[in-house]
N, C-alpha and C. Protein backbone atom coordinates (compact mmCIF):
# COMPACT_ATOMS: atom_id res chain seq x y z
N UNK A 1 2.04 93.14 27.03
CA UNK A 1 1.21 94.25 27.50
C UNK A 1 -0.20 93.77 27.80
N UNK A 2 -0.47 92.61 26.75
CA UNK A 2 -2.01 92.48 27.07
C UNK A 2 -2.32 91.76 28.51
N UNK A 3 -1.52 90.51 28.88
CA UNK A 3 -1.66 89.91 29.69
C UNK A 3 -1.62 90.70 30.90
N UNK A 4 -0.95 91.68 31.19
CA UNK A 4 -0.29 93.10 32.14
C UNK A 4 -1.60 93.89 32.53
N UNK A 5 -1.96 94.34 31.39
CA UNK A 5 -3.41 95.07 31.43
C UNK A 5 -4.89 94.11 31.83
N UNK A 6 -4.77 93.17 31.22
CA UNK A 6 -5.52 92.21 31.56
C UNK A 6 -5.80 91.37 33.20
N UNK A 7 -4.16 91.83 33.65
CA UNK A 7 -4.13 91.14 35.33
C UNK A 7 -5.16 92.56 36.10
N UNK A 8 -4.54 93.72 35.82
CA UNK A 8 -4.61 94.87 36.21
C UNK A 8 -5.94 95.33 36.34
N UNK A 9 -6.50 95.36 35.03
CA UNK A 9 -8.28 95.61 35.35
C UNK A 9 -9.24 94.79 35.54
N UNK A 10 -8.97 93.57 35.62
CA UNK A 10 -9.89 92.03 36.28
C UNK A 10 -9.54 92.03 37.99
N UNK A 11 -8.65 92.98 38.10
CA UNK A 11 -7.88 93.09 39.77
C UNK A 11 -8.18 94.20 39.99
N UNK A 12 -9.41 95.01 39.98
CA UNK A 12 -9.57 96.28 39.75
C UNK A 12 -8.95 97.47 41.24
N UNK A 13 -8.60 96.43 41.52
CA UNK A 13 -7.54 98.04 43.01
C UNK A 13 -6.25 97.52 42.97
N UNK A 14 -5.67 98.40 42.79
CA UNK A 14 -4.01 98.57 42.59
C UNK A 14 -3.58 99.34 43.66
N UNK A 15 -2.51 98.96 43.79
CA UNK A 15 -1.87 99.34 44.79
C UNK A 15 -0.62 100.33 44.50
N UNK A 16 -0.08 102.00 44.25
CA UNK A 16 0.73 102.46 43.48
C UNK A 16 2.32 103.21 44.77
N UNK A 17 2.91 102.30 44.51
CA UNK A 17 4.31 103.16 45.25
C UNK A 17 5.05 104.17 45.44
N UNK A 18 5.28 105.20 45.80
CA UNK A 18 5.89 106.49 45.27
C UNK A 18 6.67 106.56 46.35
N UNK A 19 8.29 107.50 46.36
CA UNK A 19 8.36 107.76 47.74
C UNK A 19 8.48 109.44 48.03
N UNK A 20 8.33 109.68 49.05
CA UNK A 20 8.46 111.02 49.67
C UNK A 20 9.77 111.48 50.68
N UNK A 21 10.40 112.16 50.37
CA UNK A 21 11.50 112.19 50.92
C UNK A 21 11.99 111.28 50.76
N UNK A 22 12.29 110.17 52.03
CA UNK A 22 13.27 109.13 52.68
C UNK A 22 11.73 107.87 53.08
N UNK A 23 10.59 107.97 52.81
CA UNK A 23 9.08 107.66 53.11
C UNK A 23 8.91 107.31 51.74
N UNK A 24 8.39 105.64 52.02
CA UNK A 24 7.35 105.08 51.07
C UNK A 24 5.81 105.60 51.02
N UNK A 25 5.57 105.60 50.12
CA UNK A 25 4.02 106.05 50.22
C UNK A 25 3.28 104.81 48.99
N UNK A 26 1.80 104.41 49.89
CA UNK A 26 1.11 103.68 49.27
C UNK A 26 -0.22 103.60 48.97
N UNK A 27 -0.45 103.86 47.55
CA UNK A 27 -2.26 103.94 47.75
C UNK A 27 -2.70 103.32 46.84
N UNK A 28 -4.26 103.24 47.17
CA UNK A 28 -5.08 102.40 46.01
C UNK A 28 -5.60 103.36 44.99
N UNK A 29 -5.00 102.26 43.60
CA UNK A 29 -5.83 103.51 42.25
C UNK A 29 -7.36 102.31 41.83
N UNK A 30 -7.32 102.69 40.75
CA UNK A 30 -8.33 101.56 40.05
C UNK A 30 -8.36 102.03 38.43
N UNK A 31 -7.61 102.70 38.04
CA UNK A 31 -7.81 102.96 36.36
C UNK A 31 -6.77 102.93 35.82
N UNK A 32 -6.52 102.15 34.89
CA UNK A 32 -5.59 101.75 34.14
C UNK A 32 -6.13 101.73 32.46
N UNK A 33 -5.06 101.93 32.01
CA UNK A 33 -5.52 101.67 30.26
C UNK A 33 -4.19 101.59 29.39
N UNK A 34 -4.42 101.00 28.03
CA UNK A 34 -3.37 101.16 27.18
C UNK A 34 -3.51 102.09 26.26
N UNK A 35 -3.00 102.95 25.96
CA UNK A 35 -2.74 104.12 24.75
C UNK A 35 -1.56 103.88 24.02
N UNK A 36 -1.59 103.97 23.06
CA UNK A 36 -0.63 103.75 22.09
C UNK A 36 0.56 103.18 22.28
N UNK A 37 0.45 102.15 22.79
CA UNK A 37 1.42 101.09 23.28
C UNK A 37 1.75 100.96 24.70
N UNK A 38 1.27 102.13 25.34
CA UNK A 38 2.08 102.18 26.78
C UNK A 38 0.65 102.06 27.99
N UNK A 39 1.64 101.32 29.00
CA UNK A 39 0.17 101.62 30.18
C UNK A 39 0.02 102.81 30.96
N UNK A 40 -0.88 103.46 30.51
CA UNK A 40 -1.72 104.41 31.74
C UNK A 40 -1.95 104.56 32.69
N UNK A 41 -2.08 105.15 33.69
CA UNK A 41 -2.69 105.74 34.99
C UNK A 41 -3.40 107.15 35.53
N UNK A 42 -3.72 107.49 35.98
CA UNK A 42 -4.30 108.28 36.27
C UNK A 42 -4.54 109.34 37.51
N UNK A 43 -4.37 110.55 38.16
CA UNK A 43 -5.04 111.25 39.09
C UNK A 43 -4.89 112.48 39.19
N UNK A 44 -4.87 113.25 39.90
CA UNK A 44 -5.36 115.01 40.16
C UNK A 44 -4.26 115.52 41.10
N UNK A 45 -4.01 116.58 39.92
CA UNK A 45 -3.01 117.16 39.94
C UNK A 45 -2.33 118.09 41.77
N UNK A 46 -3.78 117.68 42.28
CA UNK A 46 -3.62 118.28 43.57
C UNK A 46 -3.39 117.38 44.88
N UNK A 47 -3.26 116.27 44.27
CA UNK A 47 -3.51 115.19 45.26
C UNK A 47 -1.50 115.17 45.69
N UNK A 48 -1.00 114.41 46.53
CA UNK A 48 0.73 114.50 47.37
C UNK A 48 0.97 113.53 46.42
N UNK A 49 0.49 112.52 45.83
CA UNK A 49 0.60 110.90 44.95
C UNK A 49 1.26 111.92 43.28
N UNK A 50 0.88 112.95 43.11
CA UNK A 50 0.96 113.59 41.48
C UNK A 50 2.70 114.59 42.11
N UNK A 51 2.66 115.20 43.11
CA UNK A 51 3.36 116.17 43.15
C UNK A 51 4.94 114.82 43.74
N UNK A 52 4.41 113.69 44.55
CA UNK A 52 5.53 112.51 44.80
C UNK A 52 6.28 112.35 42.81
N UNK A 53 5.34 111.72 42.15
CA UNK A 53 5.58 111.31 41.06
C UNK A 53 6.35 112.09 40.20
N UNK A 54 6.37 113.30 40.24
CA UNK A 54 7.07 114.86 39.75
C UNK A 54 8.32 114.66 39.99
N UNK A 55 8.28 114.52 41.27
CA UNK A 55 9.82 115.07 42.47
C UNK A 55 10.64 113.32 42.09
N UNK A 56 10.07 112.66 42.01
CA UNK A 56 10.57 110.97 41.86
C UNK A 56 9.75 110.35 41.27
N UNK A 57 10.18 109.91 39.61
CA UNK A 57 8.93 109.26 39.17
C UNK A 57 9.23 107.66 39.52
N UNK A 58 10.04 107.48 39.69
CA UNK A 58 10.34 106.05 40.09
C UNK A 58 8.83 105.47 40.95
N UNK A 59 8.55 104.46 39.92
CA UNK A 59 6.81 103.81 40.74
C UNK A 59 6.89 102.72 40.95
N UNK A 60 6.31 101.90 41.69
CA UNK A 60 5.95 100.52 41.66
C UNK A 60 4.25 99.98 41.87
N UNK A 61 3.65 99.12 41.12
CA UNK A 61 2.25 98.84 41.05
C UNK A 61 2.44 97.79 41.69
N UNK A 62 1.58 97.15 42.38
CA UNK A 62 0.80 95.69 43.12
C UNK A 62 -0.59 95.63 42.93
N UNK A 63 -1.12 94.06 42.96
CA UNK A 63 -2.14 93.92 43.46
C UNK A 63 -1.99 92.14 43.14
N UNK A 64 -3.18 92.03 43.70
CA UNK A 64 -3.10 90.35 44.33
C UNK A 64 -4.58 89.56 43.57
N UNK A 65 -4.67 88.74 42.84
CA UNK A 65 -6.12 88.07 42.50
C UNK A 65 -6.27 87.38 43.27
N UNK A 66 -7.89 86.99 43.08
CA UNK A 66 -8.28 86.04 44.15
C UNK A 66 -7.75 84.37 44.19
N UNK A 67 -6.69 84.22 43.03
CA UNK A 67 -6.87 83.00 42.79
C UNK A 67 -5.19 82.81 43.87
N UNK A 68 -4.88 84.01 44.00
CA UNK A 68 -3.72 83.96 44.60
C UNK A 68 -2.20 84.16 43.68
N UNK A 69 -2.41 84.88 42.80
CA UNK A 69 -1.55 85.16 41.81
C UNK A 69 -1.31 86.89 42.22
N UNK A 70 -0.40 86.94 42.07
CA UNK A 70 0.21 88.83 42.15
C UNK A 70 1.06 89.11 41.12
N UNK A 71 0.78 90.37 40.78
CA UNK A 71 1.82 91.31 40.22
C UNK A 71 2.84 92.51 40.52
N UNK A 72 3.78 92.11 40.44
CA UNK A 72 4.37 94.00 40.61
C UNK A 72 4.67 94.18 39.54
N UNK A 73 5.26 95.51 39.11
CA UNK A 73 5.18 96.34 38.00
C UNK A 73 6.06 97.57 38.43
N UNK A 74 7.31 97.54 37.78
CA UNK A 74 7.85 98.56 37.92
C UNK A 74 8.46 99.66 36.91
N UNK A 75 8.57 100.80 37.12
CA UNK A 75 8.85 101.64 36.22
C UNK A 75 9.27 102.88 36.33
N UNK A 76 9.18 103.65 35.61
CA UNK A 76 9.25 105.37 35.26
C UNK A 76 8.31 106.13 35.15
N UNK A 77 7.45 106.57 35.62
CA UNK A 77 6.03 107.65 35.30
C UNK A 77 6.38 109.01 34.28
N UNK A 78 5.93 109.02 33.52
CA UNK A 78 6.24 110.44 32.61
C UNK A 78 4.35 110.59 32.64
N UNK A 79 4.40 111.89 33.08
CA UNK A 79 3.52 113.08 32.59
C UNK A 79 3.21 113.02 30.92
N UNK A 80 1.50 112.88 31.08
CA UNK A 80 1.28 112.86 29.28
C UNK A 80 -0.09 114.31 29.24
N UNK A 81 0.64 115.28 28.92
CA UNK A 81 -0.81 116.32 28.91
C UNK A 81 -1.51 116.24 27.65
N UNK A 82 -1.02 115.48 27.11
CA UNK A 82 -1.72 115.45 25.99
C UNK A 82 -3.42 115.20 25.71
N UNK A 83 -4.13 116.05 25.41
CA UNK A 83 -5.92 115.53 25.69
C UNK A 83 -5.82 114.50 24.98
N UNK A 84 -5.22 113.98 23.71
CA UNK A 84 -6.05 112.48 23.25
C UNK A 84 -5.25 111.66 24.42
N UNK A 85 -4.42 111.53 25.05
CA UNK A 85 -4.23 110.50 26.02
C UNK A 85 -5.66 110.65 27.26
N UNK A 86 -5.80 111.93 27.51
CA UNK A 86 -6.54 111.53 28.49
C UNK A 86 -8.08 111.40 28.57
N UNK A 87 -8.39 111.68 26.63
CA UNK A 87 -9.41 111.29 26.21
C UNK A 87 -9.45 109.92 26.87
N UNK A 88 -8.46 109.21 26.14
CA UNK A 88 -8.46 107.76 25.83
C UNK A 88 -8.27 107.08 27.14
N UNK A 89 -7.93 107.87 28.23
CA UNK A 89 -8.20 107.29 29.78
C UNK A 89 -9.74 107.59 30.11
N UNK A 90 -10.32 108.38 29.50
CA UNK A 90 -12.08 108.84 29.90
C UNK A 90 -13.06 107.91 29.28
N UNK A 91 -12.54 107.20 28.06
CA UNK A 91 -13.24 106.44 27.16
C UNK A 91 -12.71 105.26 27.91
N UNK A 92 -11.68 105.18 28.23
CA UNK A 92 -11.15 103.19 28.63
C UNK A 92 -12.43 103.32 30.55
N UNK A 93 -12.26 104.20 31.12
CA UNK A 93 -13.05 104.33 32.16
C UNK A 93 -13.92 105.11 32.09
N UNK A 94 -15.37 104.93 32.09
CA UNK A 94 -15.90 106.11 32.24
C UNK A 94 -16.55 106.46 33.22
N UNK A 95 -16.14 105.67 34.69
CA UNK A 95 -16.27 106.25 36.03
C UNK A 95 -15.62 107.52 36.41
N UNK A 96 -14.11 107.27 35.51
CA UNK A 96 -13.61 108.35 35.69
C UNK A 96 -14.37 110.38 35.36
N UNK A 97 -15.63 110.03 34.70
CA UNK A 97 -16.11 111.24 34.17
C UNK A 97 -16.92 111.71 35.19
N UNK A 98 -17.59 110.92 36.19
CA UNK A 98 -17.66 111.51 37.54
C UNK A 98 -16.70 112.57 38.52
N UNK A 99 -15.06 112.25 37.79
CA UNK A 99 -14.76 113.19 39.01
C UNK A 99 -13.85 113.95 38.27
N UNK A 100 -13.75 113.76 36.59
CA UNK A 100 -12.74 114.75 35.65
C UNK A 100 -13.01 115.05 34.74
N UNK A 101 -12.59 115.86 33.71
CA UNK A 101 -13.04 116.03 32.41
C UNK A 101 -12.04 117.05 31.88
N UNK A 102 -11.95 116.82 30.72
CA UNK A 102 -10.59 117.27 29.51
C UNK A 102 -10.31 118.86 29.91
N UNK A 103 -10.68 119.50 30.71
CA UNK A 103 -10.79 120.67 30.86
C UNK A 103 -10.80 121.21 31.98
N UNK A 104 -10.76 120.36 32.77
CA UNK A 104 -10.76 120.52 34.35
C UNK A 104 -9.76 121.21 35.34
N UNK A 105 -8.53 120.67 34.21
CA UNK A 105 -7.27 121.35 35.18
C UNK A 105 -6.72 120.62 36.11
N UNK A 106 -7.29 119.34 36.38
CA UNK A 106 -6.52 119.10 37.58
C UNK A 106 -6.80 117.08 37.06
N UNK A 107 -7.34 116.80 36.10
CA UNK A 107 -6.82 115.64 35.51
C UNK A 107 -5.53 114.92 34.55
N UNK A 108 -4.86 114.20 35.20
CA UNK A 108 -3.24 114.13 35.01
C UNK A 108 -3.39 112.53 34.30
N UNK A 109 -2.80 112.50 33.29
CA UNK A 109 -2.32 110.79 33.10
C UNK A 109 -1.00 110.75 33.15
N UNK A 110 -0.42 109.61 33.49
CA UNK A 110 1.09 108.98 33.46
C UNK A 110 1.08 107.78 32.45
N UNK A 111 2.17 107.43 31.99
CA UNK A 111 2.58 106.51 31.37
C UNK A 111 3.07 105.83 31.73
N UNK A 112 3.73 104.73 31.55
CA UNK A 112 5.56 104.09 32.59
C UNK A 112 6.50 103.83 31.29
N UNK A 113 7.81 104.18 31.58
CA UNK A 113 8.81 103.98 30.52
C UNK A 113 9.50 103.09 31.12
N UNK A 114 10.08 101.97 30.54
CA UNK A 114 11.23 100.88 31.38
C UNK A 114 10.22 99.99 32.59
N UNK A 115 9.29 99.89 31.74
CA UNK A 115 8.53 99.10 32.77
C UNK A 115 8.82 97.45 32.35
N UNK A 116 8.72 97.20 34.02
CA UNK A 116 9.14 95.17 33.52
C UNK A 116 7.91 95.20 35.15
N UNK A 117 7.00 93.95 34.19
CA UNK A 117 6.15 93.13 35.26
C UNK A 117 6.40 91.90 35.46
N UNK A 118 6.18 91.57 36.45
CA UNK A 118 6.02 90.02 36.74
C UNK A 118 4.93 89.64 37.60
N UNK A 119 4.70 88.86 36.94
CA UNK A 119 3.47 87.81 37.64
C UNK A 119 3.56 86.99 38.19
N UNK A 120 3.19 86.05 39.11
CA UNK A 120 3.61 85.26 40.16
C UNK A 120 2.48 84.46 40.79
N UNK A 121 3.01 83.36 41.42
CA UNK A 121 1.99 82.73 42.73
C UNK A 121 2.85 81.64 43.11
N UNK A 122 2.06 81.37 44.29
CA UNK A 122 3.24 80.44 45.04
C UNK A 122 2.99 78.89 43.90
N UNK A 123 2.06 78.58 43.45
CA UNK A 123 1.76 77.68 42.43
C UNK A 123 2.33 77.14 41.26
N UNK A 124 2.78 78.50 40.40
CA UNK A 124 2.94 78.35 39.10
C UNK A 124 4.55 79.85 38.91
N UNK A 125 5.57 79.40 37.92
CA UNK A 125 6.25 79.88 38.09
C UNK A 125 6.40 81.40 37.63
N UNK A 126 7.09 82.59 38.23
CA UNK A 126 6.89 83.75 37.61
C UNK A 126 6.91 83.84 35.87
N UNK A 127 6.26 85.08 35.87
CA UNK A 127 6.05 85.72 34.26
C UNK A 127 6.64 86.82 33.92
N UNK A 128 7.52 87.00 33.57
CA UNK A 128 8.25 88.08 33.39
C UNK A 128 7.91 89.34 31.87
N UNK A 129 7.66 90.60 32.00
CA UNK A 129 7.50 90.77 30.48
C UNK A 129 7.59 92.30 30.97
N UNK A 130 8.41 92.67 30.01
CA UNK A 130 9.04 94.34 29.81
C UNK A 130 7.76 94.94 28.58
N UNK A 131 7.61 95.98 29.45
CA UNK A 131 6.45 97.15 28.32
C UNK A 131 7.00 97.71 28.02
């Protein structure tokens, strides 16, 4: 997990997969965290990326370092309404308090269940590790 989280927020734009209908859909997040064992994510409940994740939680994460190393990350998204989770996404970021707050209504965290990452570069051989 640490190494996972560690690629993730030193790589601070992620790249998150969802699909829509029969349509991939792809966008950039930037907040990630660990809560009680599991990795986090984050966004608003009004956005097509929260209502995709609902209908199909099936996700996939990317992003690329500069050194030329990538990750994907795949998984299950479950819905966490719980406020200490999304305390603990407000405290791990606190850019995020610019655009949410515990009360807002429309701030959402996810988790991933059955998540397996791998790490990679054309250099050095993949890293494999289940959260």
């Amino acid at each position: 997990m640490n190494e996972v989280l560690e690629f993730l927020t030193t790589n601070p734009t992620f790249y998150i997969a969802t699909i829509e209908d029969d349509q991939a859909r792809v966008r950039p997040f930037g907040a990630v965290n660990e809560f009680e064992g599991k990795l986090y994510f984050c966004t608003n409940n009004t956005k097509p990326v929260f209502k995709q994740l609902v209908a199909n939680p099936k996700v996939e994460i990317s992003t690329v370092s500069p050194k030329g190393e990538w990750i994907r990350l795949s998984g299950t998204a479950v819905v966490d309404s719980r406020r200490e989770a999304k305390e603990a996404m407000l405290e791990a970021v606190p850019s995020l308090k610019n655009m949410y707050n515990l009360d807002d209504e429309i701030f959402e965290v996810f988790y991933l269940t059955n998540a397996v990452a791998v790490i990679n570069s054309f250099t050095n051989g993949a890293k494999t590790f289940n959260l």
